[in-house]
Protein backbone atom coordinates (compact mmCIF):
# COMPACT_ATOMS: atom_id res chain seq x y z
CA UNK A 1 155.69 86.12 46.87
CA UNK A 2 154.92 88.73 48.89
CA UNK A 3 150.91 90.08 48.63
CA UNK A 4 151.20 93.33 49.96
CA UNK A 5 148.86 95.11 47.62
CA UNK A 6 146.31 91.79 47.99
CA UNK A 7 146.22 92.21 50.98
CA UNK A 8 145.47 95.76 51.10
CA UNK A 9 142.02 95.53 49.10
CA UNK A 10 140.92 92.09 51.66
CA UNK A 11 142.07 94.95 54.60
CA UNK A 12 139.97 97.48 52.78
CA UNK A 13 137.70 95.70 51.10
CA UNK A 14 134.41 97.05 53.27
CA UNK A 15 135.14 100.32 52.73
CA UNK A 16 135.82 99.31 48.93
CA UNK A 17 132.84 98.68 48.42
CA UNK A 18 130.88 101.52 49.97
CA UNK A 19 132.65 104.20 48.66
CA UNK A 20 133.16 102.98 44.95
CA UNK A 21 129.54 101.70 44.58
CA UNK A 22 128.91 105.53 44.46
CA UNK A 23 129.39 105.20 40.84
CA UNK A 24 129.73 101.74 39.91
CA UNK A 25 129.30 101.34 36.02
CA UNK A 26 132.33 104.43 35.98
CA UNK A 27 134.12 101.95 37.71
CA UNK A 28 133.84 99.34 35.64
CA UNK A 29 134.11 101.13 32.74
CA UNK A 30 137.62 102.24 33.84
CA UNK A 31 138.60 98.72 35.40
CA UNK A 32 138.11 97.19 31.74
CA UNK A 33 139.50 100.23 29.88
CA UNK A 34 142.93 99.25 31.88
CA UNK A 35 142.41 95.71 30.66
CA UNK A 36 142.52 94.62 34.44
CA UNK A 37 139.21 92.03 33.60
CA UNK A 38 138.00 90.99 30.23
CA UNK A 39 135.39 92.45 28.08
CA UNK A 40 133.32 88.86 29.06
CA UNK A 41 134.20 89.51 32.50
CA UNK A 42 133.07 93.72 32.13
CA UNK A 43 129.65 92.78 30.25
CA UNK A 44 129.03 89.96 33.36
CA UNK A 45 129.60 92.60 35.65
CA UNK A 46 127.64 95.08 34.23
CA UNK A 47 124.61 92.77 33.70
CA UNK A 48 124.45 92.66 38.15
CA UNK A 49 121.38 94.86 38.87
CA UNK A 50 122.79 95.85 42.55
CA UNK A 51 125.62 98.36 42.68
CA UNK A 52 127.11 97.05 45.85
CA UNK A 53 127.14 93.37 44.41
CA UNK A 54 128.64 94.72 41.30
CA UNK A 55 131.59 96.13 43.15
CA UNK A 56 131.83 93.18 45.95
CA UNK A 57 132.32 90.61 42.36
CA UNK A 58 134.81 93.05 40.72
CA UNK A 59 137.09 92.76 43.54
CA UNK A 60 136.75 89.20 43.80
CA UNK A 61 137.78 88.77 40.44
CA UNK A 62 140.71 91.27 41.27
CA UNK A 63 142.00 89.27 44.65
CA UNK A 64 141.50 86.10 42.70
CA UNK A 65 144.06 87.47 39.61
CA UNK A 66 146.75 88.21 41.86
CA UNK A 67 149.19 90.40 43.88
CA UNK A 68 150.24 92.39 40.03
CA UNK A 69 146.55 93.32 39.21
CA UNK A 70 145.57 94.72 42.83
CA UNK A 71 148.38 96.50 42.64
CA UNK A 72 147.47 98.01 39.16
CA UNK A 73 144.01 98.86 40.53
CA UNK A 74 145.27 100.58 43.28
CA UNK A 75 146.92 102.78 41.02
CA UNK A 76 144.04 103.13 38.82
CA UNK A 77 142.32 104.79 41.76
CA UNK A 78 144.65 107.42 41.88
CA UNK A 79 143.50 108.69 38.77
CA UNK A 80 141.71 112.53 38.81
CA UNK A 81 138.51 111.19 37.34
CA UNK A 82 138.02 108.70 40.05
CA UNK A 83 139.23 111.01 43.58
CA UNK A 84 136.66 113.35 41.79
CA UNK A 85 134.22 110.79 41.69
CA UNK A 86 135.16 109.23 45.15
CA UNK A 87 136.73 111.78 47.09
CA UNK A 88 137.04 109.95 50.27
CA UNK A 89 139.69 108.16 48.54
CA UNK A 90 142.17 110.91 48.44
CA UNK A 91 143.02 110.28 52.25
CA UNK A 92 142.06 106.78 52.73
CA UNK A 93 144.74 104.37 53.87
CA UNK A 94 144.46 102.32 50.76
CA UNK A 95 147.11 104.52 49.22
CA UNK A 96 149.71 104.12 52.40
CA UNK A 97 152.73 103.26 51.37
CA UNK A 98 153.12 99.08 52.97
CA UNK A 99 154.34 99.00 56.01
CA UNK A 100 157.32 95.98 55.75
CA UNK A 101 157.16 93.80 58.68
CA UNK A 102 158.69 90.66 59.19
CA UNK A 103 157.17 86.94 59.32
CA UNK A 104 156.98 84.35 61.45
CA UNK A 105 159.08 81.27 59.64
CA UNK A 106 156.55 78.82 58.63
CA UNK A 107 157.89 76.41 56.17
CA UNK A 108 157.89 73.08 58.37
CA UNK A 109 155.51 70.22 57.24
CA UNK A 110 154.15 69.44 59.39
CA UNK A 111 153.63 73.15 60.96
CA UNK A 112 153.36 72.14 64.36
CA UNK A 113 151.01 70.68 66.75
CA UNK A 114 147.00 71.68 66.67
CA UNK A 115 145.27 70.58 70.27
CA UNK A 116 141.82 70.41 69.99
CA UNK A 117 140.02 69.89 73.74
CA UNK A 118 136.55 69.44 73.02
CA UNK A 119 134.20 68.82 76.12
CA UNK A 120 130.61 67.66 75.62
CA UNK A 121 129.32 65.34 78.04
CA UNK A 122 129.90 66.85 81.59
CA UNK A 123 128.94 65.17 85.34
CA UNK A 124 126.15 68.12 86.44
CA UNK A 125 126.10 70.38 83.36
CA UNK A 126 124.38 70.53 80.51
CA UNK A 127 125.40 68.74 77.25
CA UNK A 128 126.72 70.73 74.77
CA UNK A 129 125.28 69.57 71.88
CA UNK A 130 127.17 70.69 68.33
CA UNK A 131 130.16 71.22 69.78
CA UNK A 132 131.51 68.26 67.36
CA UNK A 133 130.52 69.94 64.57
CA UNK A 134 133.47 72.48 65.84
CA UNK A 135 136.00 69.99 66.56
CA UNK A 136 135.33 68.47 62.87
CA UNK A 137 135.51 71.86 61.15
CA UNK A 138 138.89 72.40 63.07
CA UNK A 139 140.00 69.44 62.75
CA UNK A 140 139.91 69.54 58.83
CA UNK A 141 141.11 73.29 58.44
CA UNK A 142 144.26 73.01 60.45
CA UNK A 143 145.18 69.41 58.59
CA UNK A 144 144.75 71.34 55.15
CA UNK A 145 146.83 74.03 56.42
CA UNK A 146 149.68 71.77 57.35
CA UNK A 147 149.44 70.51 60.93
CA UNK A 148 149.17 67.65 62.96
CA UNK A 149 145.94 67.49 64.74
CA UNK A 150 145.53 65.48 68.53
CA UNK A 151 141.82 65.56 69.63
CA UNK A 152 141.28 65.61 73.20
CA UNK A 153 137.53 64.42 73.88
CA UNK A 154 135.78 65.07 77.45
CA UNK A 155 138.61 65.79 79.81
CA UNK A 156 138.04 66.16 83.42
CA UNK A 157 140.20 69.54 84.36
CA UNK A 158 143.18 67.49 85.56
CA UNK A 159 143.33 65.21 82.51
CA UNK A 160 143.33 68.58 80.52
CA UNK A 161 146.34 69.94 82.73
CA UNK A 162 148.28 66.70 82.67
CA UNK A 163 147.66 66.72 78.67
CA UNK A 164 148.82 70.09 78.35
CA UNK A 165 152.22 69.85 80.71
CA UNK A 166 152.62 66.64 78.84
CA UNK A 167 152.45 68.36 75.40
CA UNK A 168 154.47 71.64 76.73
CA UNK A 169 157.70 68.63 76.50
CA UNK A 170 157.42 67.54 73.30
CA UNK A 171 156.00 70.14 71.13
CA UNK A 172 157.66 71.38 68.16
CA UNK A 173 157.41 72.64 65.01
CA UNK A 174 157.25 76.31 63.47
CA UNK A 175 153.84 77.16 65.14
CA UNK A 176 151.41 75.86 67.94
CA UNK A 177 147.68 75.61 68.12
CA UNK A 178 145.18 75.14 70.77
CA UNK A 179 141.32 75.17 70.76
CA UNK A 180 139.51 74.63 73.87
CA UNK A 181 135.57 74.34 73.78
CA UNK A 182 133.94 73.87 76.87
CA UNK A 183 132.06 75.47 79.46
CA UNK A 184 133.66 78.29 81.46
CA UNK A 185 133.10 80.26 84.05
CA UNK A 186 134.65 83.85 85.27
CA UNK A 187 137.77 81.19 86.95
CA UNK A 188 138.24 79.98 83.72
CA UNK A 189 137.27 76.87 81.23
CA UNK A 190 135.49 73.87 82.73
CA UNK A 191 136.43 70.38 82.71
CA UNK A 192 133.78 67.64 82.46
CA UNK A 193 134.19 67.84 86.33
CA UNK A 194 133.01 70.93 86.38
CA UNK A 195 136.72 71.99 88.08
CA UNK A 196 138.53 74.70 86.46
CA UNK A 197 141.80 75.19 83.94
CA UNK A 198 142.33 78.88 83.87
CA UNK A 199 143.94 80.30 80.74
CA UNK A 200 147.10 80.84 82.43
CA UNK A 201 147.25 76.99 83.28
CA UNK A 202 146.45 76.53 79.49
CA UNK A 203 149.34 78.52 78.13
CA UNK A 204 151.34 78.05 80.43
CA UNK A 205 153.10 75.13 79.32
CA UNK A 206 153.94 76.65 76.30
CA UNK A 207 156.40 79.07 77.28
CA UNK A 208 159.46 77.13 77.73
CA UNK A 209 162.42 76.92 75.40
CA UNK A 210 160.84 74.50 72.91
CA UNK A 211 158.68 77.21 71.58
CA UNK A 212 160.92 80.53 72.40
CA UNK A 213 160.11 83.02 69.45
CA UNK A 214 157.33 80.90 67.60
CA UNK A 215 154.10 81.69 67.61
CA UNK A 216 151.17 80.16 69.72
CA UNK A 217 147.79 80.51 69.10
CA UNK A 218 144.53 80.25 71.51
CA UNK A 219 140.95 79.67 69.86
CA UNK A 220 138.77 79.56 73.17
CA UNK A 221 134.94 78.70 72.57
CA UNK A 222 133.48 80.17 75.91
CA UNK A 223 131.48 82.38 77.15
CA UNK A 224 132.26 85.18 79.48
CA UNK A 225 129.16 86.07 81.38
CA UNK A 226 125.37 85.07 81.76
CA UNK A 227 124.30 88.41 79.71
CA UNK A 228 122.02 87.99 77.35
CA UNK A 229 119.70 90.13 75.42
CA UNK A 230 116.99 87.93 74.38
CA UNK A 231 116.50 84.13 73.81
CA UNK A 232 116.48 83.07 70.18
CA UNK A 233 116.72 79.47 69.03
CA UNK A 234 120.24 78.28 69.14
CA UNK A 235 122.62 77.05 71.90
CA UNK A 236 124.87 79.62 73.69
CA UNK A 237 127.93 77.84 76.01
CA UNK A 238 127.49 77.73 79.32
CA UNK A 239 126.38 75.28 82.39
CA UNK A 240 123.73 77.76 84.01
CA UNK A 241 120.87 78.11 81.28
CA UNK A 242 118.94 75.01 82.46
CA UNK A 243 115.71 75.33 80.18
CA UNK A 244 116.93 77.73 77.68
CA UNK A 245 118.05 76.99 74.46
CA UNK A 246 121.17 78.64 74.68
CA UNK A 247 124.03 77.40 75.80
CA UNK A 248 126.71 79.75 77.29
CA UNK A 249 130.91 78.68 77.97
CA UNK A 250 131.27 80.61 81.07
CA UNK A 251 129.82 82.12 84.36
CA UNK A 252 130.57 85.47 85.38
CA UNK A 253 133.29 87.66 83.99
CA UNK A 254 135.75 85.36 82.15
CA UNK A 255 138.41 88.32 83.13
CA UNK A 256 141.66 87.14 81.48
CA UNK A 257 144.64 89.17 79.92
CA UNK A 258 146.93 88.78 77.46
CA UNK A 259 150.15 87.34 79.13
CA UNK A 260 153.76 89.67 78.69
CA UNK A 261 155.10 86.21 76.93
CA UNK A 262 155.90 86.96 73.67
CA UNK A 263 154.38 85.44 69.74
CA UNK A 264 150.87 84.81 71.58
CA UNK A 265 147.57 85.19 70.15
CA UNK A 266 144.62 84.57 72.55
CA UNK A 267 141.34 84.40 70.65
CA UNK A 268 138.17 84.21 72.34
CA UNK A 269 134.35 83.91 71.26
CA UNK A 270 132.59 86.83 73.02
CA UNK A 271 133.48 89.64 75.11
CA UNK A 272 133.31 89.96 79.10
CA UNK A 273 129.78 89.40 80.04
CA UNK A 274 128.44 88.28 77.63
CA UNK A 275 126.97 84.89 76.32
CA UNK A 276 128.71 82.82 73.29
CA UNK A 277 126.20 81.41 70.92
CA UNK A 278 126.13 77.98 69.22
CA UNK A 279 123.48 75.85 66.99
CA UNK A 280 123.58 72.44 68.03
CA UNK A 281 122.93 71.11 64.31
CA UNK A 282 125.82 73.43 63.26
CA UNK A 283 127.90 74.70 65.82
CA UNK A 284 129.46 77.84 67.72
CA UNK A 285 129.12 81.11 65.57
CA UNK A 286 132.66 81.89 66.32
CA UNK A 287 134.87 78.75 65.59
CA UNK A 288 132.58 77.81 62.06
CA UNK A 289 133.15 81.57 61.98
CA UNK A 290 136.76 81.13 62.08
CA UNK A 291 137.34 77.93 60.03
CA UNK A 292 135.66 79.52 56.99
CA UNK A 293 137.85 82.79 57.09
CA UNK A 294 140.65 80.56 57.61
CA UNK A 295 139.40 78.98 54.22
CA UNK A 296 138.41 81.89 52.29
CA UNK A 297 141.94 84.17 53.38
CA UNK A 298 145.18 81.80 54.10
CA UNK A 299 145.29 80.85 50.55
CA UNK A 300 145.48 84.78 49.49
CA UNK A 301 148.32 85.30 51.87
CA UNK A 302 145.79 87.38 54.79
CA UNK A 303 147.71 87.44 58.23
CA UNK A 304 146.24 85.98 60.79
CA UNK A 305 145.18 88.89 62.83
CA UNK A 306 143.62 90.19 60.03
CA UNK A 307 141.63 87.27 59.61
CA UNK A 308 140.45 87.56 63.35
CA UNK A 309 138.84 90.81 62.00
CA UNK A 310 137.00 89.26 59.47
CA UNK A 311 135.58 86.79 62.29
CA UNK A 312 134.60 89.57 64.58
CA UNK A 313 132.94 91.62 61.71
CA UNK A 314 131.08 88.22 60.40
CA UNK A 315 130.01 87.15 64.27
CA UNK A 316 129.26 90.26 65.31
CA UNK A 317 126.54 90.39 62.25
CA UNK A 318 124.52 87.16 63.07
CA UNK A 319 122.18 87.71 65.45
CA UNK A 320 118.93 89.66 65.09
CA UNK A 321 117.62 88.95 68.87
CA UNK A 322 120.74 88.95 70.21
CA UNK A 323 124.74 89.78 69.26
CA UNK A 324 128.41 88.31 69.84
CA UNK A 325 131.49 89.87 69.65
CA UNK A 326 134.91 87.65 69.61
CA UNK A 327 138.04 89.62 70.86
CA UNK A 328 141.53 88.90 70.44
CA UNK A 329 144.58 89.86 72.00
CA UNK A 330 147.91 89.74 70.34
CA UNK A 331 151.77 89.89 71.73
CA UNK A 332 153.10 88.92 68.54
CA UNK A 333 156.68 90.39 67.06
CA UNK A 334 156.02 89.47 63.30
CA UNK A 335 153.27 88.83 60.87
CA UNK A 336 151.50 85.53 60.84
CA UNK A 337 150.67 83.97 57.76
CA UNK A 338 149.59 80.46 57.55
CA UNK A 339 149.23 79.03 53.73
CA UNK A 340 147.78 75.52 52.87
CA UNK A 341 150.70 72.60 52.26
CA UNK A 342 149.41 72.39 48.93
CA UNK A 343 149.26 75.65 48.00
């Protein structure tokens, strides 16, 4: 079933709730007056002190009922009484008409192939400690949403070339995933050698025949620079910091851009510069980042891209001494929407 409307309110959902917590009870009032929640559901609502938390739960409620009832509530806030109230409504996108764009195929179980490359232990850097708690996470998100997952554990850079031209033959499947967390430097990511795979070498292999109009997505954990605003106490990726308590996954400028191949999504942790930040008793910001979004919005339908936006919005929060902002770069032909096998 197609989500359109759904979707819409998860797009919109920040401005949502700014601009309708102007008046929240009037809100309500008309929410429950359309019968779109219960009376229980109204009088629960209404009994939430904070108007932003009031509006952030009524629209949880709303994604939760479905595609029919966001679609009713969109219309609801076309009424007079509520552009009067809100009038920043009137030429919000929320009222577009959908744009219809087509979707990758995904109805193979399994979907495809995740790779996870996750390198810890290295010959002269420095451990990167939490970076299983990453893997793990990964690991059980891309299972639950239908793939098979191959774990590839502290790989010199050759191993993780060989791996990867090995894997380029025999992949298949509606979709392909890799993760790669490492350190980096401005070449590219680091083996446990400290030698180099750049992300060309790393995609590469995946743009043969075998894979000609699917999609293939990149989740790099790395860092792309040695800036750093101040030192706070997690880990940011990368084999520089000595003493520090950050660990950063790259050097210099990680300078890498999105190839002319098409159905590619290249995600990475931070932009160029700039460290990428991880807790070794919980792991990177960006890929625990990632695995809950991939939790909270696949089952609603969310494309994938948009879920990358979530990400960056949640990462980009985090830090008080210091900030992280993933990027991603897309040369994708359709919409990507990844569902769990169950669901």
């Amino acid at each position: 079933m197609d989500k359109k409307y759904l979707q819409r309110i998860v797009k919109d959902k920040v401005f949502l709730i700014e601009t309708l917590s102007v008046d929240a009870e009037f809100i309500l009032q008309n929410v429950q007056q359309a019968k779109l929640i219960t009376q229980r559901e109204y009088m629960n609502l209404t009994d939430i002190s904070e108007r932003q938390k009031r509006i952030i739960n009524l629209l949880d409620k709303l994604i939760g009922k479905g595609e029919e009832t966001c679609r009713n509530f969109i219309d609801l806030l076309r009424n007079d009484s509520i552009l009067e109230m809100c009038p920043t409504l009137k030429d919000h996108a929320i009222f577009d008409a959908p744009v219809q764009v087509s979707q990758y195929k995904i109805s193979q179980i399994p979907r495809g192939i995740c790779v996870i490359f996750n390198n810890v232990h290295f010959t002269t850097m420095k451990e990167r400690s939490g970076s299983d708690k990453d893997q793990n996470y990964l690991d059980k998100v891309f299972r639950w949403l239908g793939f098979k997952v191959e774990v590839h554990k502290n790989k010199t850079a050759d191993e993780m070339k060989n791996l990867l031209t090995d894997l380029g033959k025999t992949v298949d499947g509606d979709c392909f995933v890799c993760c790669v967390l490492s350190h980096g430097n401005k070449e590219g990511v680091c083996g446990t050698d400290g030698d180099v795979v750049s992300v060309d070498e790393i995609r590469e292999p995946f743009t043969g025949q075998r894979l000609a109009g699917k999609p293939k997505l990149f989740f790099i954990q790395a860092c792309r620079g040695s800036k750093n605003q101040h030192r706070v106490k997690v880990q940011a990726d990368a084999p520089e910091d000595g003493e520090s308590e950050m660990e950063v996954d790259g050097g210099d400028d990680f300078d890498v851009t999105i190839p002319a191949d098409t159905d590619f999504l290249i995600a990475r942790s931070t932009t160029d510069g700039h460290y990428s930040y991880r807790k070794p008793e919980e792991g990177s910001w960006f890929i625990q980042s990632l695995c809950q979004n991939l939790e909270k919005h696949c089952p609603l339908g969310t494309d994938i891209p948009t879920i990358l936006i979530c990400v960056n919005n949640d990462v980009s929060s985090k830090g008080i001494k210091c900030a992280q902002m993933p990027v991603h770069e897309v040369a994708m032909r359709k919409k990507l929407i990844l569902q769990p096998v169950n669901h």
